[in-house]
Protein backbone atom coordinates (compact mmCIF):
# COMPACT_ATOMS: atom_id res chain seq x y z
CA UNK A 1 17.24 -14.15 1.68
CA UNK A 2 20.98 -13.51 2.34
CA UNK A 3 22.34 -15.19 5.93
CA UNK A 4 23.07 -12.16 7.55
CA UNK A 5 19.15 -11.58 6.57
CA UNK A 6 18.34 -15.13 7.94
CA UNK A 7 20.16 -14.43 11.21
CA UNK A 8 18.47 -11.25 11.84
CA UNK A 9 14.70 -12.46 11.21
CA UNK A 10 15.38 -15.67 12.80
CA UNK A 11 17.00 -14.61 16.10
CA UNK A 12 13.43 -13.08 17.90
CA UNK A 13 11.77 -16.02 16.73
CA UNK A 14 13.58 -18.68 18.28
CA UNK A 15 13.58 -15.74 21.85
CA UNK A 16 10.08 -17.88 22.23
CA UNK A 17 11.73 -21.00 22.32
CA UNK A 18 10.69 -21.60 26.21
CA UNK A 19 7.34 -20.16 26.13
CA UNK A 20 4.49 -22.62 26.13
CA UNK A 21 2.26 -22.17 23.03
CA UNK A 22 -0.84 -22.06 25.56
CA UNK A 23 0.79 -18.49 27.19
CA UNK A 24 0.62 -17.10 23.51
CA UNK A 25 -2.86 -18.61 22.39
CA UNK A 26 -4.90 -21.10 23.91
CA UNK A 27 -6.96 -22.65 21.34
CA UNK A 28 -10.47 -23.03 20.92
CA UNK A 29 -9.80 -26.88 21.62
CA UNK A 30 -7.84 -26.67 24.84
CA UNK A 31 -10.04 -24.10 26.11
CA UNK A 32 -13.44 -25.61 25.41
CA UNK A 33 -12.34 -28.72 25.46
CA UNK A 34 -14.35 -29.13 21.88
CA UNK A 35 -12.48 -31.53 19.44
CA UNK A 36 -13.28 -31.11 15.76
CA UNK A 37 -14.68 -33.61 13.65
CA UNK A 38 -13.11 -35.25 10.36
CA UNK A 39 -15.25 -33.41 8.22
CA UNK A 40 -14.47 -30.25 9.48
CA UNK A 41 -10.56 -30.57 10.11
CA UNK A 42 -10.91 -31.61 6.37
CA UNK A 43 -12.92 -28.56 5.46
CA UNK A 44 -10.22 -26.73 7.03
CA UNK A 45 -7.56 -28.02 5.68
CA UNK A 46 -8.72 -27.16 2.14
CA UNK A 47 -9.55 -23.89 2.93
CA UNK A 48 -6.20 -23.63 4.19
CA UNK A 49 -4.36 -24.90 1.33
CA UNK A 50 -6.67 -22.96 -1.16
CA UNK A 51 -5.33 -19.36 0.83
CA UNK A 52 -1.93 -20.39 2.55
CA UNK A 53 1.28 -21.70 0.37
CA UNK A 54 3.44 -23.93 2.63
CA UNK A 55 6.22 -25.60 1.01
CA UNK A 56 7.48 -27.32 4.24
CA UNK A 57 5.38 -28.14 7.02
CA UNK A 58 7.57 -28.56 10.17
CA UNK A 59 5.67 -30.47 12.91
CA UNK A 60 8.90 -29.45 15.01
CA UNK A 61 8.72 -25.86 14.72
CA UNK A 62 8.38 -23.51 17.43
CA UNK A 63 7.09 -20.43 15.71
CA UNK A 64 5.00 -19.80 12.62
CA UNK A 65 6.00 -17.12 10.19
CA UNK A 66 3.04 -15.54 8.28
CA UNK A 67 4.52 -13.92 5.23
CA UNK A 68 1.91 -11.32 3.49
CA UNK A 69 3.23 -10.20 -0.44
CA UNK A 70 3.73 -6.88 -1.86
CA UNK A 71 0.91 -5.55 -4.19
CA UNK A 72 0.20 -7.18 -7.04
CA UNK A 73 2.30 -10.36 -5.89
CA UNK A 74 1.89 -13.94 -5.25
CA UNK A 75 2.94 -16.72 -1.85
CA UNK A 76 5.77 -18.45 -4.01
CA UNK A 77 8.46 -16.09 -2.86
CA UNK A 78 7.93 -15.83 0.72
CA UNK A 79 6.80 -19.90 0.98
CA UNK A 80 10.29 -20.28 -0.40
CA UNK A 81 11.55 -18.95 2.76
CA UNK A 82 10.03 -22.34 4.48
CA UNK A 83 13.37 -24.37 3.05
CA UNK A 84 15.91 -21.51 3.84
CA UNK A 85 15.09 -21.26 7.40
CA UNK A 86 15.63 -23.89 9.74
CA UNK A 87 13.21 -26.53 11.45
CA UNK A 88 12.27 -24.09 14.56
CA UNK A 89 10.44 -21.87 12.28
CA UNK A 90 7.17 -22.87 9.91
CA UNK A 91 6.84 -20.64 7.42
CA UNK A 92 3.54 -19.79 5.78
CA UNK A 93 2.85 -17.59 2.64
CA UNK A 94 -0.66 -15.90 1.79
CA UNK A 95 -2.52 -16.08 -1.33
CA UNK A 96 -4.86 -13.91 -2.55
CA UNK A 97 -7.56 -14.23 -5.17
CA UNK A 98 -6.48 -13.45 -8.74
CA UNK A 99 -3.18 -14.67 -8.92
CA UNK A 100 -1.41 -18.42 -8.57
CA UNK A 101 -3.60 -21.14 -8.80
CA UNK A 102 -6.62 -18.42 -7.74
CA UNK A 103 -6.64 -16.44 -11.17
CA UNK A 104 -9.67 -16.75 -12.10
CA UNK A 105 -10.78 -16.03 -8.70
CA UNK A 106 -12.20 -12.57 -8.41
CA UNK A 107 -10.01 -9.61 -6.89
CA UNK A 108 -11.46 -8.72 -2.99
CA UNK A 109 -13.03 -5.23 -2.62
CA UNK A 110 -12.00 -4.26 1.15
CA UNK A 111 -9.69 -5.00 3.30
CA UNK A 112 -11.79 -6.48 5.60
CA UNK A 113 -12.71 -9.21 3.28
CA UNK A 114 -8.70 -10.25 3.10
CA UNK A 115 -8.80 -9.82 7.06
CA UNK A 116 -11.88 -12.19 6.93
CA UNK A 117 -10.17 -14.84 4.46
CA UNK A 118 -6.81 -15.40 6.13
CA UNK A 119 -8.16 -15.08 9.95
CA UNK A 120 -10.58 -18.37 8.94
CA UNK A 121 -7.55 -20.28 7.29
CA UNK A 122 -5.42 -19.24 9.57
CA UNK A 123 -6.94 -19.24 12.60
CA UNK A 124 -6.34 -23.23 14.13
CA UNK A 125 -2.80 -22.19 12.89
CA UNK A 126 -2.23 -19.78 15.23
CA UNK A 127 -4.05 -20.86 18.83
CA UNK A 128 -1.68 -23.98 18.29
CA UNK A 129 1.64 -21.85 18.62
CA UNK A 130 3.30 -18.92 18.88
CA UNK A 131 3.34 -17.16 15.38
CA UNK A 132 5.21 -13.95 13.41
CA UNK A 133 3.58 -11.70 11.17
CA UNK A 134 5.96 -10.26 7.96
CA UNK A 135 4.75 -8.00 5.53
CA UNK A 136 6.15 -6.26 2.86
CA UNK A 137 4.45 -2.64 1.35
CA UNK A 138 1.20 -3.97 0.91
CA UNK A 139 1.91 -6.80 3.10
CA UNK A 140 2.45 -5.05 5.66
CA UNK A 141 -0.24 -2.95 5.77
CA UNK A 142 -2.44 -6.47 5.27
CA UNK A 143 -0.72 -8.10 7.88
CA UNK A 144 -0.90 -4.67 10.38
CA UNK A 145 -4.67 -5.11 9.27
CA UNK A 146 -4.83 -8.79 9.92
CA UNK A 147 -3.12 -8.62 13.70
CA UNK A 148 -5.03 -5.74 14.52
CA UNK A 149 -8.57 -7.81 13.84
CA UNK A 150 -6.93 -10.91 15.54
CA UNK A 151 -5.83 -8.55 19.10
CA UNK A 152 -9.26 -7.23 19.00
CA UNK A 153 -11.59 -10.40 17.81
CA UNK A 154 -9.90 -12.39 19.13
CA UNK A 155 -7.56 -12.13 21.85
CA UNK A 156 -4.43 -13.21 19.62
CA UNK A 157 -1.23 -11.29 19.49
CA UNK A 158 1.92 -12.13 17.43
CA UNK A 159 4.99 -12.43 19.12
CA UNK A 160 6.77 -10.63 16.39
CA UNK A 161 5.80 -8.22 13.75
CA UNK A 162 8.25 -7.83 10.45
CA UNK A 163 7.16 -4.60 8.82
CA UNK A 164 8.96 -3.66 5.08
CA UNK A 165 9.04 -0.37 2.63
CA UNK A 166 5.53 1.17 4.54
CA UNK A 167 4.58 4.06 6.16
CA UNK A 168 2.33 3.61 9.61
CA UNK A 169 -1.25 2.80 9.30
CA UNK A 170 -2.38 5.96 10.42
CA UNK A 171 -0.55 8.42 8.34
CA UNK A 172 -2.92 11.18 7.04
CA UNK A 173 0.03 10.98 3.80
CA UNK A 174 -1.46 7.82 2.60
CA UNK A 175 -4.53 8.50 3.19
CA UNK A 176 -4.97 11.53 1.59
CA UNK A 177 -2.55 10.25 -1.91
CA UNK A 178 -4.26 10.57 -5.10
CA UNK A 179 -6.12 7.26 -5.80
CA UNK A 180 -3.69 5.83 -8.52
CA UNK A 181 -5.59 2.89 -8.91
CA UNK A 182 -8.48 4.33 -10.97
CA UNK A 183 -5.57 5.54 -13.68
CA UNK A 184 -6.17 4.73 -16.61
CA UNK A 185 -3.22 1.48 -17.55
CA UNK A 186 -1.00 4.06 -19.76
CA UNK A 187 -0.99 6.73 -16.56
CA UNK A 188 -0.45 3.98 -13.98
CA UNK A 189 2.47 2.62 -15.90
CA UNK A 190 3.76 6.15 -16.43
CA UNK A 191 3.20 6.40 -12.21
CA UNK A 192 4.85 3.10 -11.26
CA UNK A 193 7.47 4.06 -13.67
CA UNK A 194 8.53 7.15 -12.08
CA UNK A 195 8.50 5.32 -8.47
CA UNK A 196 11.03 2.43 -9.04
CA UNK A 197 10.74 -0.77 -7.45
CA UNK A 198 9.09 -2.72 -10.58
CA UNK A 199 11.96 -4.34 -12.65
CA UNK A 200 11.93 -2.61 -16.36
CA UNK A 201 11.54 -6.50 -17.90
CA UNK A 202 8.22 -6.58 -16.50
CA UNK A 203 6.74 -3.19 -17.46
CA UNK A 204 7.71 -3.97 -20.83
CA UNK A 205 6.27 -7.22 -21.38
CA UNK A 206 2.67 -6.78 -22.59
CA UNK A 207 1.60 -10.52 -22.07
CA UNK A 208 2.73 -10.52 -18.35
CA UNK A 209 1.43 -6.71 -17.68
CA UNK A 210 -1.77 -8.21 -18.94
CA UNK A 211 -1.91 -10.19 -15.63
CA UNK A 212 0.44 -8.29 -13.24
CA UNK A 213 -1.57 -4.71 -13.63
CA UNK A 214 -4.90 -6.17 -12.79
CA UNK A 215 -3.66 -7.71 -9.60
CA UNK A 216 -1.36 -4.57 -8.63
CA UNK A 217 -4.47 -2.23 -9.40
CA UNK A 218 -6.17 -4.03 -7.09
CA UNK A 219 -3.87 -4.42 -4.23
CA UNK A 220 -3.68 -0.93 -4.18
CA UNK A 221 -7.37 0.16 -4.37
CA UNK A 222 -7.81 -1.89 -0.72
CA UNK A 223 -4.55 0.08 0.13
CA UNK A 224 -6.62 3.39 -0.70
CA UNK A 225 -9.74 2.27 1.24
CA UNK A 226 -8.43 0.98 4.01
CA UNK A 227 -8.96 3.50 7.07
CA UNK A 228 -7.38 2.67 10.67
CA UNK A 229 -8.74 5.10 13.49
CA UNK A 230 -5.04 5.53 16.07
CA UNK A 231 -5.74 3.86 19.72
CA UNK A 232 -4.90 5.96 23.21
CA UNK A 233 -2.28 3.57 23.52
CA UNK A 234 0.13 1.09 21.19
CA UNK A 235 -2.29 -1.07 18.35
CA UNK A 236 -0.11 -4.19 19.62
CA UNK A 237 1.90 -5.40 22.88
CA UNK A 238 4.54 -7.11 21.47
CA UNK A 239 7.88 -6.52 19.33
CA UNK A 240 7.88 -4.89 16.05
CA UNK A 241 11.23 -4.67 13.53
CA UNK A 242 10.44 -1.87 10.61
CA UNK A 243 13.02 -2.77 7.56
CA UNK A 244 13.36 -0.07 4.84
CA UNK A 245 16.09 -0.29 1.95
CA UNK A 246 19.43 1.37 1.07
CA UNK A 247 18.07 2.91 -2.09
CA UNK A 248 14.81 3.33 -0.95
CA UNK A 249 13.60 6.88 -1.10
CA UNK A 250 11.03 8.08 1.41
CA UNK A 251 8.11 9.52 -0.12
CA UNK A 252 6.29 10.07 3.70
CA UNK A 253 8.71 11.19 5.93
CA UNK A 254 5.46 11.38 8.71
CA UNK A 255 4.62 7.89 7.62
CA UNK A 256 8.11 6.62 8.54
CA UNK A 257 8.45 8.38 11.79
CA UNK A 258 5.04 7.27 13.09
CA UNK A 259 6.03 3.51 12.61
CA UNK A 260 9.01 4.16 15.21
CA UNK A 261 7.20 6.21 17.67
CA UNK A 262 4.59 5.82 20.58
CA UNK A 263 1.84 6.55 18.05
CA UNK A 264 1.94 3.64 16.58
CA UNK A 265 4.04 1.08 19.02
CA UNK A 266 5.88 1.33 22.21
CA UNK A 267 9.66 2.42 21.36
CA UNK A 268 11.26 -0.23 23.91
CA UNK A 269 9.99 -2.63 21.62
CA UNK A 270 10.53 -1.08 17.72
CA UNK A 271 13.98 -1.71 15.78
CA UNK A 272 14.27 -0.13 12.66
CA UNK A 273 16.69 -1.97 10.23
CA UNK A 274 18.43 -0.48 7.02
CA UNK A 275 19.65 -3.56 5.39
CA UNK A 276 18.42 -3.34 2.11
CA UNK A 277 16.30 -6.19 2.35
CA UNK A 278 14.28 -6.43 -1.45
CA UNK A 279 14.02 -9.99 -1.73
C-alpha cells in the first residue's frame, strides 16, 4: 500500500473519530444488558481466529477495517495492512475455507453460507465500534453481500465502504456471463489468460495452480450464483469510495456506471478513485 494510498483510505476513517461507537452499533451487551460467559467469549474467540487474520490487534483503535480478498485469495495480504496503518485503525482480514491454514477445509457453496460465517465471527467485532468494509473483485461483491445481510438482520451499517475492480451488484452483465467456473482447467486457464490480472509466474507453475485453481474456481461459482434483487432506494446509508485501476479495462461499462449512480448508492456520498490501486 503506497502512502498516497494510505492517506486516501485512512482519511474517512479517522472522519469518525468523535462519534461514539454506541451511535454506530449498540451491542447486544449494552443493549440487553447480557454479559457473556467465559466459555462463550472463548468459543468466540476461536471462531474468530479460525475465519479472521489479525496481525495487530489495536485496543486503541477507533475504526475496524474488514478487508474481504479477491477470488481465489487468502487474509495474509490485506492483514498486512494492520502494521502499515496507524493505531486509529484495526485492521481485520477474512479467511475462507480452502486456503491458509483452512485447506483442507471444504470450499462454501453460496454466498449466503460466507455471509453466515463472517457475520458470526464478526459480529461482537462490530457492535463494539464503528467499522469499514474493503473489498476487492470478489471481495467486494462478498463484502457488498456481507453489509447488505448486516443493514437488514441486523440493524448494522458500516461507516465506510471500499469497493475495488467490480461492477454493481445488480448488473444484469454479470449475471447473465457465461459460467466460467464449470470450464474445464485447460479452458479456464485459456479464459483467465486472455483477462490479465493473474501474474504469468503463477499460471505456469503446475504445483501452485494445483491449489490456486481450485480455490479461484470456487470463488467464482458463488460469484455466478449470487443474485441481489435492487431496493426503491440506496442498499446502504453511508459513504462508499469505488477504486478501479489505470490499466484496468472495463469489461461492463453498465456494471461500472451503476456503482456511481442512485441505483445502487446515493451520489452525495460515492467517490470514484483511479489510482491504480493492485496491491
Amino acid at each position: 500500500m503506497s502512502p498516497e494510498t494510505q492517506d486516501f483510505t485512512a482519511a474517512p476513517l479517522l472522519n469518525h473519530r468523535r462519534k461514539k461507537p454506541g451511535n454506530v452499533a449498540g451491542g447486544a451487551a449494552a443493549a440487553t444488558g447480557w454479559i457473556p460467559s467465559v466459555w462463550q467469549r472463548s468459543s468466540w474467540i476461536s471462531r474468530m481466529e479460525k475465519v479472521i487474520s489479525c496481525f495487530r490487534r489495536k485496543p486503541e483503535a477507533v475504526t475496524r477495517l474488514i478487508c474481504f480478498p479477491w477470488a481465489g485469495g487468502g487474509s495474509i495480504h490485506y492483514a498486512r495492512w494492520g502494521n502499515i496503518l496507524n493505531s486509529s485503525i484495526e485492521v481485520f482480514a477474512v479467511k475462507l475455507p480452502g486456503r491458509e491454514s483452512r485447506a483442507r477445509e471444504p470450499f462454501f457453496e453460496n454466498m449466503q453460507q460466507v455471509v453466515d460465517e463472517v457475520i458470526s465471527a464478526l459480529l461482537p467485532l462490530l457492535t463494539e465500534k464503528p467499522f469499514a468494509l474493503f473489498g476487492h473483485s470478489f471481495g467486494a461483491l462478498t463484502s457488498f453481500a456481507v453489509a447488505e445481510d448486516l443493514k437488514r438482520r441486523h440493524g448494522l451499517e458500516p461507516v465506510h465502504m471500499f469497493l475495488s475492480g467490480a461492477s454493481a451488484p445488480h448488473s444484469e452483465i454479470r449475471i447473465n456471463a457465461p459460467k466460467r467456473s464449470e470450464l474445464s482447467d485447460e479452458q479456464f486457464l485459456r479464459w483467465l489468460t486472455s483477462v490479465g490480472g493473474t501474474p504469468p509466474e503463477l499460471l505456469a507453475n503446475p504445483e501452485v495452480l494445483q491449489l490456486f485453481l481450485p480455490a479461484l474456481k470456487a470463488d467464482l461459482q458463488l460469484v455466478e450464483n449470487y443474485r441481489c434483487t435492487k431496493p426503491d432506494g440506496p442498499f446502504l446509508a453511508c459513504p462508499v469510495t469505488c477504486f478501479d485501476g489505470k490499466e484496468d479495462v472495463p469489461h461492463d461499462l453498465q456494471g461500472q456506471s451503476l456503482n456511481i449512480s442512485q441505483e445502487s448508492h446515493r451520489d452525495e456520498n460515492t467517490t470514484l478513485a483511479n489510482r491504480g490501486v493492485r496491491n
